[in-house]
PDB file of N, CA and C in Angstrom:
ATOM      1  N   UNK A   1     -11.944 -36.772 -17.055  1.00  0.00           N
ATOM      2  CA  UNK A   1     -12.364 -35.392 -16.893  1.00  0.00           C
ATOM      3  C   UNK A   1     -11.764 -34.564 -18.031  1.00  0.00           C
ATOM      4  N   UNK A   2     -12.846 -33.999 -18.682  1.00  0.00           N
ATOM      5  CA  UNK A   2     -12.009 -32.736 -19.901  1.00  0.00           C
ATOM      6  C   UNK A   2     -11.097 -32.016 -19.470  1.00  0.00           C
ATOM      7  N   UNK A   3     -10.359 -31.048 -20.389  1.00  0.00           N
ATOM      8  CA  UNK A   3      -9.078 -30.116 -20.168  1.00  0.00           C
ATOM      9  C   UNK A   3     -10.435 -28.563 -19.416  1.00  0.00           C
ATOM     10  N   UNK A   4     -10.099 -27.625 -19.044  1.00  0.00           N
ATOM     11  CA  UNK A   4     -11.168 -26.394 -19.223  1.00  0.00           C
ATOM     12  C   UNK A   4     -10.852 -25.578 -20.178  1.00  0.00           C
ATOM     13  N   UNK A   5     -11.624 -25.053 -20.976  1.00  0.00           N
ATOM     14  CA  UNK A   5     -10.887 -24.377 -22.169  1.00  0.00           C
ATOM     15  C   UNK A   5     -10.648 -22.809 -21.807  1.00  0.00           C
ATOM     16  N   UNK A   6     -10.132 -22.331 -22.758  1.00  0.00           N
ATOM     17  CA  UNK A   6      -9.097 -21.083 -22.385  1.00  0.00           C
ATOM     18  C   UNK A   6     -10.194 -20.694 -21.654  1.00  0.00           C
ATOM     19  N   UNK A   7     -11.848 -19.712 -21.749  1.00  0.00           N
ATOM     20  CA  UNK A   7     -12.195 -19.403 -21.155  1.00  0.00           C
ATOM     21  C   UNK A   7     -12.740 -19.592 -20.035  1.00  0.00           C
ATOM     22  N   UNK A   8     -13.028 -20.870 -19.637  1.00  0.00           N
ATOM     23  CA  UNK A   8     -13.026 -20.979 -18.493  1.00  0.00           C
ATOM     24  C   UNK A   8     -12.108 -21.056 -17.466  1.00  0.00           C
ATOM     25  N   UNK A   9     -10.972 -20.767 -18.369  1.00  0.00           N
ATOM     26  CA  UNK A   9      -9.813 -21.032 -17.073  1.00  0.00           C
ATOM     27  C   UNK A   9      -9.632 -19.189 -16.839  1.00  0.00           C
ATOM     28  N   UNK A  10      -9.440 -18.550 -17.978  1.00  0.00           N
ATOM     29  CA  UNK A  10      -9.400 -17.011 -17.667  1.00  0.00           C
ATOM     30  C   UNK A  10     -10.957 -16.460 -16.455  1.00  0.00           C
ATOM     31  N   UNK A  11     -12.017 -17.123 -16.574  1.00  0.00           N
ATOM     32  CA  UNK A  11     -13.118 -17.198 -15.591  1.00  0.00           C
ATOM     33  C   UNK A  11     -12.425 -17.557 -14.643  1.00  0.00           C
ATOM     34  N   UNK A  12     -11.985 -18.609 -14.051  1.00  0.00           N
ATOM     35  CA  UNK A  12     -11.200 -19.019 -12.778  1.00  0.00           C
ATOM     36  C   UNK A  12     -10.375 -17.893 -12.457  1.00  0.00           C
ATOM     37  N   UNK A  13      -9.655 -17.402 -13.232  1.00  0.00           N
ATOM     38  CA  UNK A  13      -8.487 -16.505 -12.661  1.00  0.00           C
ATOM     39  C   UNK A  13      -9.014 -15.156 -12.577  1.00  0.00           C
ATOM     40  N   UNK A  14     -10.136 -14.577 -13.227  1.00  0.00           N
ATOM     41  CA  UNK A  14     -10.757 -13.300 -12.284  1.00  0.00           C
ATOM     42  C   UNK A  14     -11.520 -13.669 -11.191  1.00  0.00           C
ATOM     43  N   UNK A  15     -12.008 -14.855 -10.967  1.00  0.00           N
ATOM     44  CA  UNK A  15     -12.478 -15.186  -9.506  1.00  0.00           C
ATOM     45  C   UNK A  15     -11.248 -15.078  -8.473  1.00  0.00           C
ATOM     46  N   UNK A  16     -10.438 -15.626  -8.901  1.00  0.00           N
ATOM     47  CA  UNK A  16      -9.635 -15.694  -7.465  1.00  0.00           C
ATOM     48  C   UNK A  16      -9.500 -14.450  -7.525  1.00  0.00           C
ATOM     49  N   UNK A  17      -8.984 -13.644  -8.764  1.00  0.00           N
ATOM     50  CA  UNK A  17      -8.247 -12.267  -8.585  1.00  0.00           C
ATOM     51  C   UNK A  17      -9.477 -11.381  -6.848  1.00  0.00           C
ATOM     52  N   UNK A  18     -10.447 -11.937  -7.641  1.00  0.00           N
ATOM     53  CA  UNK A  18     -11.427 -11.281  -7.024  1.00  0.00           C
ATOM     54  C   UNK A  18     -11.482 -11.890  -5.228  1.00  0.00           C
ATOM     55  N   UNK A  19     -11.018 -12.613  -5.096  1.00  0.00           N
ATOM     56  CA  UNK A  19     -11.334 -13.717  -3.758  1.00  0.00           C
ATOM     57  C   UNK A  19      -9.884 -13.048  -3.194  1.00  0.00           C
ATOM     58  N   UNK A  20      -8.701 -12.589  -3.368  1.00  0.00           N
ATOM     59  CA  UNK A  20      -7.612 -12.198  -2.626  1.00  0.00           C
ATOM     60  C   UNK A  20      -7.409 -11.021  -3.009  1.00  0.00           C
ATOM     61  N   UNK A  21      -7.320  -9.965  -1.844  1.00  0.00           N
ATOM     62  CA  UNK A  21      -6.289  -8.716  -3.010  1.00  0.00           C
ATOM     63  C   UNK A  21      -5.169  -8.848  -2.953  1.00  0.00           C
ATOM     64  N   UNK A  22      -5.214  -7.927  -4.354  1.00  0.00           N
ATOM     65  CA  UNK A  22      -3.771  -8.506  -5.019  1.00  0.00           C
ATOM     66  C   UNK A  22      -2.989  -7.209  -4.203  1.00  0.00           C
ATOM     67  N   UNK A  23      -1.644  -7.098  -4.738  1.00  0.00           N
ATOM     68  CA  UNK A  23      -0.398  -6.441  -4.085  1.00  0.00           C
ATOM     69  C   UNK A  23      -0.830  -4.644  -4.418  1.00  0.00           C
ATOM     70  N   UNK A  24      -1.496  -4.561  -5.394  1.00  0.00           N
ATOM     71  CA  UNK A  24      -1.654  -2.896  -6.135  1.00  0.00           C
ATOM     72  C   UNK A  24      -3.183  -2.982  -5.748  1.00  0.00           C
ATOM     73  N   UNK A  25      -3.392  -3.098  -4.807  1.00  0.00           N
ATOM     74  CA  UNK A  25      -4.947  -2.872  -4.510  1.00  0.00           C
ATOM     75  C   UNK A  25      -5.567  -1.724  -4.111  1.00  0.00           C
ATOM     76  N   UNK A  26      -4.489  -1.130  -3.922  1.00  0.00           N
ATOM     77  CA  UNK A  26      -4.793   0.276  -3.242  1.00  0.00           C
ATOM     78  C   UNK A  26      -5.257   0.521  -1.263  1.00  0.00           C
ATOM     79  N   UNK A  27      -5.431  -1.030  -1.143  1.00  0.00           N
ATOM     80  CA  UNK A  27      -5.832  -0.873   0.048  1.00  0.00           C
ATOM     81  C   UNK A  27      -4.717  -0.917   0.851  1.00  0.00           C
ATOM     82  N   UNK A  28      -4.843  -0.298   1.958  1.00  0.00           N
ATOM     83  CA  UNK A  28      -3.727  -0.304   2.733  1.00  0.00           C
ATOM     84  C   UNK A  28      -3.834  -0.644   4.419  1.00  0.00           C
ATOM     85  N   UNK A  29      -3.036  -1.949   4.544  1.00  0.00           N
ATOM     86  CA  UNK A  29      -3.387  -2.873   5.905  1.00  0.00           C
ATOM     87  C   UNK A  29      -1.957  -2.417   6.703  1.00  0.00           C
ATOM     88  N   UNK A  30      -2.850  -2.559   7.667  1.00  0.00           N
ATOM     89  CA  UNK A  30      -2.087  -2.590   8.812  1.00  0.00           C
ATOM     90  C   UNK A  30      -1.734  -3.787   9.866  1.00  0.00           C
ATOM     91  N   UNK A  31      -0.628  -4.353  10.082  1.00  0.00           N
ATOM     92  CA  UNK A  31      -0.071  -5.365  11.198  1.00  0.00           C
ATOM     93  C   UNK A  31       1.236  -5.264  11.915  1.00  0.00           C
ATOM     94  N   UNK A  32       0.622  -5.879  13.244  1.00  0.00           N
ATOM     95  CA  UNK A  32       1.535  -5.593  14.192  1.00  0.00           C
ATOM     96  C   UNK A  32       2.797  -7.138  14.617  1.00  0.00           C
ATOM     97  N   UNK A  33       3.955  -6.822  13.819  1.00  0.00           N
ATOM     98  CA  UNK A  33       4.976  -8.340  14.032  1.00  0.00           C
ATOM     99  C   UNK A  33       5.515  -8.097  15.072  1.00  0.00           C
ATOM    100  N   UNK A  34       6.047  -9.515  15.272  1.00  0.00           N
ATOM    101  CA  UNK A  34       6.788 -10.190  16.894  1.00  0.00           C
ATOM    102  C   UNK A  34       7.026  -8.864  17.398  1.00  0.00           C
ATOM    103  N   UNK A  35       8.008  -8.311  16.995  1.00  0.00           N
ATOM    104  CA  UNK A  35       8.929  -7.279  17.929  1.00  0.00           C
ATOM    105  C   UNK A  35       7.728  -6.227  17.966  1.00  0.00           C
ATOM    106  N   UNK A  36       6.957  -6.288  18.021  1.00  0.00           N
ATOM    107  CA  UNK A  36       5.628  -4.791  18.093  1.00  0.00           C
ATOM    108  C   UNK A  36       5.953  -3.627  17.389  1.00  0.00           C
ATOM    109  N   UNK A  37       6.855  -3.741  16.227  1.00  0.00           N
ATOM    110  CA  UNK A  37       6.741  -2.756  14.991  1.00  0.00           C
ATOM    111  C   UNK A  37       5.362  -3.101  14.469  1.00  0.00           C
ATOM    112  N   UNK A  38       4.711  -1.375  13.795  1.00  0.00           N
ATOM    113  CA  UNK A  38       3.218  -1.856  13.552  1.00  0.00           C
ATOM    114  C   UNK A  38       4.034  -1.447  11.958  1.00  0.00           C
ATOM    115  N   UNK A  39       2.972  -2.580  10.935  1.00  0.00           N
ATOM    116  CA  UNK A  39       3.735  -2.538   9.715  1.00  0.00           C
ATOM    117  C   UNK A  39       2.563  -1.252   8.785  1.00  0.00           C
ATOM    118  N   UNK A  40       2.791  -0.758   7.717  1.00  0.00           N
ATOM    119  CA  UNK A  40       1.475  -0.636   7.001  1.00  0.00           C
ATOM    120  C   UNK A  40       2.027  -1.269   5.343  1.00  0.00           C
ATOM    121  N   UNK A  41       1.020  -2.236   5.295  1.00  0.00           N
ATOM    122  CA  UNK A  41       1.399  -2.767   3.497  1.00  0.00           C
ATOM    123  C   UNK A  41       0.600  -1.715   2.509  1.00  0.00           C
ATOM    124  N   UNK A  42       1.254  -1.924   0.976  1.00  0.00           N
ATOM    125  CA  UNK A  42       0.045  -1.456   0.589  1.00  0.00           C
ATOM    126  C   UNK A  42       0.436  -0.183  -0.247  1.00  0.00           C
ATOM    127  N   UNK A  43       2.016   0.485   0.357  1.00  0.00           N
ATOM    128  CA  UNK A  43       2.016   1.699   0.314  1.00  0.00           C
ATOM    129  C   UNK A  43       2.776   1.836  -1.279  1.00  0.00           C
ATOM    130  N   UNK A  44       3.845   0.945  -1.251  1.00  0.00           N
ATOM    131  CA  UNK A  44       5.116   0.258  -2.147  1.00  0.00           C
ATOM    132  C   UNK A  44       5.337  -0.931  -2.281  1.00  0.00           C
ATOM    133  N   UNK A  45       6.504  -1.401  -2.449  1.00  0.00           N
ATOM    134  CA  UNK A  45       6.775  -3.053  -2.786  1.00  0.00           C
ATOM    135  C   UNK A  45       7.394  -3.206  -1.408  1.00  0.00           C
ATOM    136  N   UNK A  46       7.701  -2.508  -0.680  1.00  0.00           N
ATOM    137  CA  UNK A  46       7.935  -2.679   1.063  1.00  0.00           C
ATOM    138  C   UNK A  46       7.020  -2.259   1.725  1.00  0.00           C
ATOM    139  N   UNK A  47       6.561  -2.817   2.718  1.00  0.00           N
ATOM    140  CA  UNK A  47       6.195  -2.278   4.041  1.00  0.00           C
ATOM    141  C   UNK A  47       7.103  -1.116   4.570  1.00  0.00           C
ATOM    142  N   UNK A  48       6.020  -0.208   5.461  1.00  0.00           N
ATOM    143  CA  UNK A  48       6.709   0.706   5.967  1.00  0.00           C
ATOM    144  C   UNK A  48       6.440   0.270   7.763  1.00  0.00           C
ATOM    145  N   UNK A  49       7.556   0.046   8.567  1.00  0.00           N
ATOM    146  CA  UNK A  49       7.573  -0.335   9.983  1.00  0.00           C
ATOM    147  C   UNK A  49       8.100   0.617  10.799  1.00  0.00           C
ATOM    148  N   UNK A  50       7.218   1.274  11.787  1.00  0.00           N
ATOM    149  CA  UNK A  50       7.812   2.186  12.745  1.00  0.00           C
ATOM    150  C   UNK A  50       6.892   1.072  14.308  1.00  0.00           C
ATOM    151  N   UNK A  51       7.636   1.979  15.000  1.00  0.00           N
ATOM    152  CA  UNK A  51       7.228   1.343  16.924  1.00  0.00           C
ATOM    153  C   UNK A  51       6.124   2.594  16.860  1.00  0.00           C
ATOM    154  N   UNK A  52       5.830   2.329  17.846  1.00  0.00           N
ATOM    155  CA  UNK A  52       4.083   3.032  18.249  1.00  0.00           C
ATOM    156  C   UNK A  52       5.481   4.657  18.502  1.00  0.00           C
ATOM    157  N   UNK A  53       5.919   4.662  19.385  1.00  0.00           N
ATOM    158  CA  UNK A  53       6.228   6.075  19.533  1.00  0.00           C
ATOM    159  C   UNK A  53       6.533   6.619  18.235  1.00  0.00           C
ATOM    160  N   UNK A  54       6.947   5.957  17.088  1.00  0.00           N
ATOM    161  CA  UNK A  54       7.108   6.528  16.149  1.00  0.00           C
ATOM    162  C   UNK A  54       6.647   6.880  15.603  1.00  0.00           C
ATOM    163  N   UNK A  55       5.025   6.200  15.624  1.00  0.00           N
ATOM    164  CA  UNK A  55       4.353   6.368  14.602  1.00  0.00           C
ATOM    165  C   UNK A  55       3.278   7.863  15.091  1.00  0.00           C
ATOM    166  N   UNK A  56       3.694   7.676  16.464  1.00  0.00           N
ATOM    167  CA  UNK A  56       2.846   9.072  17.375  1.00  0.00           C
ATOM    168  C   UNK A  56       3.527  10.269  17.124  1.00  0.00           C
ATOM    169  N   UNK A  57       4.663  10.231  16.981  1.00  0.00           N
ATOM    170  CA  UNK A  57       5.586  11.034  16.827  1.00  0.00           C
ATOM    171  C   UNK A  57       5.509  12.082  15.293  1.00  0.00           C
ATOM    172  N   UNK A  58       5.047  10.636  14.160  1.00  0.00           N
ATOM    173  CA  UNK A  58       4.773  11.382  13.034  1.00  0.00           C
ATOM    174  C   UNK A  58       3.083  11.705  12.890  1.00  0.00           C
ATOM    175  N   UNK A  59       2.644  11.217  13.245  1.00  0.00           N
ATOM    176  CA  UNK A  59       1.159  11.837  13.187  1.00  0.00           C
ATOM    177  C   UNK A  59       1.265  12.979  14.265  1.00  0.00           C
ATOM    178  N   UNK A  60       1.699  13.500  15.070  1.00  0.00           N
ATOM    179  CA  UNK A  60       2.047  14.872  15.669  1.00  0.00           C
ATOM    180  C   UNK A  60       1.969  15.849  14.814  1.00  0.00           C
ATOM    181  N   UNK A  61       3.007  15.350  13.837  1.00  0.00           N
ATOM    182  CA  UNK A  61       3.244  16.598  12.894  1.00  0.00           C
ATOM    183  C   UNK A  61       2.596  16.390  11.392  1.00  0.00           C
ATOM    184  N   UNK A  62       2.289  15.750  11.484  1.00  0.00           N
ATOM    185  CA  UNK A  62       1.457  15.456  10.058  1.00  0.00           C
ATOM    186  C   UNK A  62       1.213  16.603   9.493  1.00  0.00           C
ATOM    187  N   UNK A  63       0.662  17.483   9.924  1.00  0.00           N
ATOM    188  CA  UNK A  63       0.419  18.882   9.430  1.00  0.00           C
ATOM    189  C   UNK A  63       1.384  19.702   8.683  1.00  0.00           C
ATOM    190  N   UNK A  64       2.230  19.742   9.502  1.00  0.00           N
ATOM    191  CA  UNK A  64       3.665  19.989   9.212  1.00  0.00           C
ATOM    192  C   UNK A  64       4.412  19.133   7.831  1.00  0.00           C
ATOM    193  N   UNK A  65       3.949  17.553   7.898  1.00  0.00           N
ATOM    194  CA  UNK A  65       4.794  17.437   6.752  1.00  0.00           C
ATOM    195  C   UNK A  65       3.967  17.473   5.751  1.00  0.00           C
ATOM    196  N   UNK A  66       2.591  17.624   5.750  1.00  0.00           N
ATOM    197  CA  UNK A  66       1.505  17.933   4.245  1.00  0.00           C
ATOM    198  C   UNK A  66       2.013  19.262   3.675  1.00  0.00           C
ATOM    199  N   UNK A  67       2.344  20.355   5.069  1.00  0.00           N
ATOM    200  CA  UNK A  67       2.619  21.522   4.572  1.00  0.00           C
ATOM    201  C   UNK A  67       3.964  21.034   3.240  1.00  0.00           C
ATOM    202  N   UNK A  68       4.818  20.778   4.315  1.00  0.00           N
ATOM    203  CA  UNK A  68       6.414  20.148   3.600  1.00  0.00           C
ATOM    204  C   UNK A  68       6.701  19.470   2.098  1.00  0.00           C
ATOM    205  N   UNK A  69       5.391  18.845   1.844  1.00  0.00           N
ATOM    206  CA  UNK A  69       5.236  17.715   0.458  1.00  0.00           C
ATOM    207  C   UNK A  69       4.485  19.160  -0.226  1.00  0.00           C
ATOM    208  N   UNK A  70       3.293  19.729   0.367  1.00  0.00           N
ATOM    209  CA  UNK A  70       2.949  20.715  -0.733  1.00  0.00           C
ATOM    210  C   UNK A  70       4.096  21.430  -1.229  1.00  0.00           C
ATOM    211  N   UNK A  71       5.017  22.413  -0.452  1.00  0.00           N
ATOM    212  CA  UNK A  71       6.145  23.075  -0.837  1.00  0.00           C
ATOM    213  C   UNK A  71       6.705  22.539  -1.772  1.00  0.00           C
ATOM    214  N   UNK A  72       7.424  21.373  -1.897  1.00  0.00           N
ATOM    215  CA  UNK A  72       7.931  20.819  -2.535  1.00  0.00           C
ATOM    216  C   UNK A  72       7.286  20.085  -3.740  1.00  0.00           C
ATOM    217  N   UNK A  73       6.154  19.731  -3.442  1.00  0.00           N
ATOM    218  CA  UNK A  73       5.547  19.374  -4.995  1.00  0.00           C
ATOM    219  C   UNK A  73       5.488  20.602  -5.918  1.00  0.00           C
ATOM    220  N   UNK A  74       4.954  21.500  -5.763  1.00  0.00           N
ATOM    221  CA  UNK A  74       5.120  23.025  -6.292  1.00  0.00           C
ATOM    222  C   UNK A  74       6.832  23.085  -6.811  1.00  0.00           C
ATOM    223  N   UNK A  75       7.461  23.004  -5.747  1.00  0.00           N
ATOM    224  CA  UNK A  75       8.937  23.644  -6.369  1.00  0.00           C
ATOM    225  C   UNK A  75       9.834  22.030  -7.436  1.00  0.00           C
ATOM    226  N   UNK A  76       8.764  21.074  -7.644  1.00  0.00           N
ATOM    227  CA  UNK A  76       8.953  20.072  -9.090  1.00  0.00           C
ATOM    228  C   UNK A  76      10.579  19.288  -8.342  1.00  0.00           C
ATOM    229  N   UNK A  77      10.356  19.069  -6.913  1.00  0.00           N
ATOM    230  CA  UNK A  77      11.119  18.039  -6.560  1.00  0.00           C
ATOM    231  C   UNK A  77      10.795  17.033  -5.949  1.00  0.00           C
ATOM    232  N   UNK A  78       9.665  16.317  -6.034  1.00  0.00           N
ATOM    233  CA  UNK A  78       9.149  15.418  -5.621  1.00  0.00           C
ATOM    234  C   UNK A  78       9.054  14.331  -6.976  1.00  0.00           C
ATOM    235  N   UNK A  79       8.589  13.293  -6.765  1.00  0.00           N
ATOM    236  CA  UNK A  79       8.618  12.373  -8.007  1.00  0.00           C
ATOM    237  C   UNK A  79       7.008  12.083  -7.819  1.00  0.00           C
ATOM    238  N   UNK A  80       6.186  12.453  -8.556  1.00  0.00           N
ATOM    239  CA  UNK A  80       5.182  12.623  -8.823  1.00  0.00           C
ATOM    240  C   UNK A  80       4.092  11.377  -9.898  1.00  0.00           C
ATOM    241  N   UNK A  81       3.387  10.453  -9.731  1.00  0.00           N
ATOM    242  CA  UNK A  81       2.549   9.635 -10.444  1.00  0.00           C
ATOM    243  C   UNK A  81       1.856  10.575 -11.725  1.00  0.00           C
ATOM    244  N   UNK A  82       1.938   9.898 -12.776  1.00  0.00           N
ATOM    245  CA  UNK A  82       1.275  11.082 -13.747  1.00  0.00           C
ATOM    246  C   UNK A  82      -0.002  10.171 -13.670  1.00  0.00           C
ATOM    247  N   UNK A  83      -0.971  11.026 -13.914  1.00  0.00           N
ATOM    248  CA  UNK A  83      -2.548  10.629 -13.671  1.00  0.00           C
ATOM    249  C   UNK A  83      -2.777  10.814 -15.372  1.00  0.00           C
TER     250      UNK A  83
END
């Protein structure tokens, strides 16, 4: 059997890219481990894990902390992605 040459092997590797997402996908999953922390991936290079009351607890106020991040993005203390 031949070797595959460079390009067909760079062909192989945007297929898979394409067949799994990768870690910076932007998408963001949700799962629930043993101890019933619900996880969300997706966000950072960690998962973020709260228990259901917790997570009820912050969607309560959600409002409250959009207000909180606007304030503070304005007053240039937040760490900000440059686009």
């Amino acid at each position: 059997m031949a070797e595959p040459t460079y390009d067909e092997l760079k062909a192989q590797l945007e297929e898979l890219k394409k067949q799994s997402p990768g870690k910076r996908s932007g998408v963001l999953e949700f799962r629930v481990g043993e101890k019933g922390g619900v996880s969300v991936y997706g966000l950072g290079r960690f998962p973020v894990t709260l228990y259901y009351e917790q997570w009820i607890r912050l969607l309560d106020i959600s409002a409250d902390l959009r207000a909180f991040l606007e304030e503070n993005k304005s007053a240039g203390k937040l760490k900000l992605k440059e686009t």
